[in-house]
Protein backbone atom coordinates (compact mmCIF):
# COMPACT_ATOMS: atom_id res chain seq x y z
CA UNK A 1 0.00 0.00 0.00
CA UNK A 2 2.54 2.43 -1.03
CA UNK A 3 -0.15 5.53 -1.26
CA UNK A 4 -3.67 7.35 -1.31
CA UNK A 5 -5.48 3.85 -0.98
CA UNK A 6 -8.47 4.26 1.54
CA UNK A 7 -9.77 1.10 1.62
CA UNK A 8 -6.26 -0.90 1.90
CA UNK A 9 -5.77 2.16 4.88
CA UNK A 10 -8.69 0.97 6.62
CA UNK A 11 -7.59 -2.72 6.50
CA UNK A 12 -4.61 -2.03 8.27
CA UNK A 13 -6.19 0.30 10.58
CA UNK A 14 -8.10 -2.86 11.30
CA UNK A 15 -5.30 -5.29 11.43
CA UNK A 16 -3.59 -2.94 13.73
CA UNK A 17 -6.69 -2.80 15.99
CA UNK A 18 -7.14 -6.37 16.26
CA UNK A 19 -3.48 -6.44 17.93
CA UNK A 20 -4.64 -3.57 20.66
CA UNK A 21 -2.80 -0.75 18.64
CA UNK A 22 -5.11 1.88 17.72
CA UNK A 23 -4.28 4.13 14.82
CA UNK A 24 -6.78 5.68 12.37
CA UNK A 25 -6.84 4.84 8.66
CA UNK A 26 -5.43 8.31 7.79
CA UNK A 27 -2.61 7.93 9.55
CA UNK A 28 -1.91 4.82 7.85
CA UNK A 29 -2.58 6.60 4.94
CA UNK A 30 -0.01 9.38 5.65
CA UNK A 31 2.59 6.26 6.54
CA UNK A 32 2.20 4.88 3.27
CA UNK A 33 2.97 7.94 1.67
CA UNK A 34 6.20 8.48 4.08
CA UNK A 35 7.62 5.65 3.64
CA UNK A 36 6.62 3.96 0.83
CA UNK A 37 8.71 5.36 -1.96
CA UNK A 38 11.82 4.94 0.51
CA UNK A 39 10.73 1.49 0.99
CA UNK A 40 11.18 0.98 -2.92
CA UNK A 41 14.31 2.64 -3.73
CA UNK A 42 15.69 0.57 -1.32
CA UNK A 43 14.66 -3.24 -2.88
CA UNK A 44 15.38 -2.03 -6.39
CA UNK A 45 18.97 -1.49 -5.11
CA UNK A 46 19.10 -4.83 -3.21
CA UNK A 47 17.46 -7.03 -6.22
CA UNK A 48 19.48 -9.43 -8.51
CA UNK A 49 20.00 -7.28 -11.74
CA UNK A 50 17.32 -7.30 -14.47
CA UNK A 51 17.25 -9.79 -16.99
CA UNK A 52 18.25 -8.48 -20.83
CA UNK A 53 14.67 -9.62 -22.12
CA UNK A 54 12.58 -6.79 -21.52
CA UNK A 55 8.47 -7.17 -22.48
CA UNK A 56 6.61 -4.00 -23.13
CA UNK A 57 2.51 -3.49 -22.67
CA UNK A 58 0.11 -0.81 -22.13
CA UNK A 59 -3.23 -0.69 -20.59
CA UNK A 60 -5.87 2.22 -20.49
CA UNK A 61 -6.89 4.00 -16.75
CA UNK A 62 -9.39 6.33 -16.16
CA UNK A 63 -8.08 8.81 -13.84
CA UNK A 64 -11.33 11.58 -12.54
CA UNK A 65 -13.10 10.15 -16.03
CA UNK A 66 -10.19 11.00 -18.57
CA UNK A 67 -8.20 8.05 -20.38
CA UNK A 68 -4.41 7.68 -19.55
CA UNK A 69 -2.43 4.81 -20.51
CA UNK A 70 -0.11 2.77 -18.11
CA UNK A 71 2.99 1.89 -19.47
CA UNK A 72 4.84 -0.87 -18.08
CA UNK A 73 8.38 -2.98 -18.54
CA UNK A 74 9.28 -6.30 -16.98
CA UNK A 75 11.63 -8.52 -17.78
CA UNK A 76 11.58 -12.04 -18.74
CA UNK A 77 11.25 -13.18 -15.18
CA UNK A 78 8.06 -11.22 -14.33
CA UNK A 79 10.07 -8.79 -12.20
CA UNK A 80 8.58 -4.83 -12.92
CA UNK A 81 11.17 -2.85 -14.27
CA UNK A 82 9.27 0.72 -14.41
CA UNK A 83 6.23 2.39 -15.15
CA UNK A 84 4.85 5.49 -16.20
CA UNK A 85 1.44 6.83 -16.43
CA UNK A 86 0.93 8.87 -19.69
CA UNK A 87 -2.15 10.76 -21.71
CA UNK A 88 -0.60 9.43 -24.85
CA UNK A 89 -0.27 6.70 -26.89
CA UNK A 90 2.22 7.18 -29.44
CA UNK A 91 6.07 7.62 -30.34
CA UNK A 92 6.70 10.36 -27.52
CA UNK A 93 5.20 8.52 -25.28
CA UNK A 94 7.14 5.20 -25.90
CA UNK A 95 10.54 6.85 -26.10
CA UNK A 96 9.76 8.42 -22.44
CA UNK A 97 9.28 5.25 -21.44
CA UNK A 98 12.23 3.74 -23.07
CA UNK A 99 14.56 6.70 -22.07
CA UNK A 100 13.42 6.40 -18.31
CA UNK A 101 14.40 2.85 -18.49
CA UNK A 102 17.78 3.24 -19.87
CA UNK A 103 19.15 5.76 -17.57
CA UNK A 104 17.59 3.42 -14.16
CA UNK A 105 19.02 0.09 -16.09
CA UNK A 106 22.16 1.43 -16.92
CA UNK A 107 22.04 -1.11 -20.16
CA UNK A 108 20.07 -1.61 -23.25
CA UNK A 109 18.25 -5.17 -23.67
CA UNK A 110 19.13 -7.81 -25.95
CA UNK A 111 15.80 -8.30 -26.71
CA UNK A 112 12.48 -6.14 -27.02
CA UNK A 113 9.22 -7.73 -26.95
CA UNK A 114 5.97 -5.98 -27.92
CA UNK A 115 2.38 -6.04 -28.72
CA UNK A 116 1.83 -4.59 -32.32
CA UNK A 117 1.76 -1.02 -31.54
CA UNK A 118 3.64 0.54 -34.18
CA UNK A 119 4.81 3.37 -31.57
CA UNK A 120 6.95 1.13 -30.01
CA UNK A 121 9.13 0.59 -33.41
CA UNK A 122 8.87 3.95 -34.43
CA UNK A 123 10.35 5.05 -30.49
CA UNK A 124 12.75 2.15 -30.45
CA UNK A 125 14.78 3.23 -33.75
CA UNK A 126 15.53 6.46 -32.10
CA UNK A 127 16.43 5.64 -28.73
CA UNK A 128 17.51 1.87 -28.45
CA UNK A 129 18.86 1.43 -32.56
CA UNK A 130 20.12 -1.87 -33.46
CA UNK A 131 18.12 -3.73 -30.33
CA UNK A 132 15.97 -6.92 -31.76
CA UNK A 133 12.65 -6.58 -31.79
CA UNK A 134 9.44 -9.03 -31.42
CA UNK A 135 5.94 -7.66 -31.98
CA UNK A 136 4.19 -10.64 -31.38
CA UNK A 137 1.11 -11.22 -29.37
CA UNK A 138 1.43 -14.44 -27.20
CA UNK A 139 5.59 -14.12 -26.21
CA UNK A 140 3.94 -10.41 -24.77
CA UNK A 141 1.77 -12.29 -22.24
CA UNK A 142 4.45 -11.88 -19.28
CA UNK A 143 3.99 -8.04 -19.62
CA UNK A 144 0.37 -7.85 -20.06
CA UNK A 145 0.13 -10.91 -16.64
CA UNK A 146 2.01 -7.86 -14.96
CA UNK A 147 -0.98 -5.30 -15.00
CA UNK A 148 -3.29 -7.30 -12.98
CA UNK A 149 -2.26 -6.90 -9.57
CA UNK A 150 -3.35 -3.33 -11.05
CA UNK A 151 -5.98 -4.06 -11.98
CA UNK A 152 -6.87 -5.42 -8.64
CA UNK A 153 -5.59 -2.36 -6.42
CA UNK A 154 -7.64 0.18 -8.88
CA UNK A 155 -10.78 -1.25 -7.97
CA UNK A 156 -9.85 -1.05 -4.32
CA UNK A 157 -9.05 2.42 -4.86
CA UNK A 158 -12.19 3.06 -6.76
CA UNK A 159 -10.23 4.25 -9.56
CA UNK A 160 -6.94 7.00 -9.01
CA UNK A 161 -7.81 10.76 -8.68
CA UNK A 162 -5.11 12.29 -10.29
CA UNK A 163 -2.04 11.05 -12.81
CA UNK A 164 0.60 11.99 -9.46
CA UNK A 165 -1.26 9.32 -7.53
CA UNK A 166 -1.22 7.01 -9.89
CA UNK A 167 2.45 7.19 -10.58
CA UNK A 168 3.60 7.10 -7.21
CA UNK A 169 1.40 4.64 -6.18
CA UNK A 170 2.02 2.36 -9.07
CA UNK A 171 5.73 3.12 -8.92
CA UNK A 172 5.98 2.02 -5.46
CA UNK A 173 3.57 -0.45 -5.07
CA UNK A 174 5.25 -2.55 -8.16
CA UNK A 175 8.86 -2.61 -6.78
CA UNK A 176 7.50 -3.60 -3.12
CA UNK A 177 5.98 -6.03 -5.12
CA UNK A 178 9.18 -7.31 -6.95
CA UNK A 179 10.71 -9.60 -3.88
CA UNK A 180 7.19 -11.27 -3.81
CA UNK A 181 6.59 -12.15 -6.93
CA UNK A 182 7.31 -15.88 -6.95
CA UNK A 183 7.96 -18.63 -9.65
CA UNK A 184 5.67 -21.45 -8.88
CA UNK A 185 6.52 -23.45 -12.53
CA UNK A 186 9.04 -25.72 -12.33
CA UNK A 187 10.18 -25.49 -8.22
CA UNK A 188 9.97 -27.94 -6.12
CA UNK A 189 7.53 -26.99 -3.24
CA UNK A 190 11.19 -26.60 -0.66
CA UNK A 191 12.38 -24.18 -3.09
CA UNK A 192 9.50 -22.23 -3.38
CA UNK A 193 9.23 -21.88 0.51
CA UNK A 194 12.79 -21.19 0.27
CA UNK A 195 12.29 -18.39 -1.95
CA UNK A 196 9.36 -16.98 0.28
CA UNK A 197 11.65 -17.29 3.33
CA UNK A 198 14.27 -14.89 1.60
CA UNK A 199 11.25 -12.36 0.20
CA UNK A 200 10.00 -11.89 4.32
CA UNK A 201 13.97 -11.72 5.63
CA UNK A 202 14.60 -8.79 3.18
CA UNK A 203 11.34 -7.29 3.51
CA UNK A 204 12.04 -7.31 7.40
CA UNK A 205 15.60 -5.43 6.59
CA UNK A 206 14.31 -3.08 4.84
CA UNK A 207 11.34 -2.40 7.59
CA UNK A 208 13.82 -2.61 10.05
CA UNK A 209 11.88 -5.34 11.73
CA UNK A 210 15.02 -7.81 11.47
């Protein structure tokens, strides 16, 4: 809950009460706000590094009734490499997105993977020249599987207010999200527990709750 989300405030207000501490839902709120985007810089530095296949998608949000488009990157593990929420849906907006990425990743991929929209092409000959690109629909699937724990939180919300929620919200809640997103194909069930084990110790680092 890394921002402005009322209804995810009141369940910890709740969660909190049930263990005798009594806080309101606004100051939970006003925590999430704190300390959320702090919370996220700091597992994006202690992640493994990216992978080099990076799958692009876009979805549409209404934010106070107008469309915006969410643009999102993750690489071929599933792991959220960055969004941006943007008004457009064309060239400039795909280079922004493309340009953000290469200054946080330090590195271009080997490999782009997109939907059909020609804007992603059109962005990628300018800023990432000589990169391979896919436009295909099915390899995309791991990019567009990455929007629906979105999906999910915007009907909590009951849709964002404004595009500076969304983006910090989104921004933080995907990289808090990182650690926990686990593999279950092709893990035994010790090695997914395993896994889980070392999401909740560096979750509890980063709290400070070690």
């Amino acid at each position: 809950m890394p921002c402005g989300c009322i209804s995810a405030s009141r369940m910890v207000e709740e969660l909190l009460a049930a263990r005798g501490i009594i806080v309101s839902h606004e100051t939970a709120r006003q925590w999430a706000r704190k300390f959320g985007q702090q919370f996220a810089r700091h597992i994006r530095r202690r992640l493994p590094r990216a992978g080099d296949k990076w799958h692009f998608d876009e979805v549409v949000l209404k934010i106070s009734g107008v469309k915006h488009w969410l643009w999102r990157a993750v690489d071929q593990t599933g792991m959220v490499l960055d969004v941006l929420v943007q008004r457009r849906r064309d060239k400039q907006a795909a280079k922004r997105l493309q340009r953000k990425l290469l200054k946080r990743q330090m590195r271009p991929p080997s490999v782009m993977i997109t939907d059909k929209l020609a804007s992603y092409g059109a962005a990628k000959r300018e800023v990432m020249p000589g990169i391979e690109h896919r436009q295909h629909k099915r390899p995309n699937n791991r990019a567009e599987n990455s929007h629906q724990p979105t999906r999910r939180r915007e009907r909590q919300m009951k849709q964002f207010k404004s595009v500076g929620q969304a983006q910090r919200f989104l921004s933080a809640h995907d990289q808090i999200n990182n650690p926990f997103h686990l593999r279950r194909a092709h893990v035994t069930a010790a090695e997914h527990r395993a896994s889980r084990g070392q999401s909740f110790h560096l979750w509890a680092e980063i709290c400070g709750i070690g």
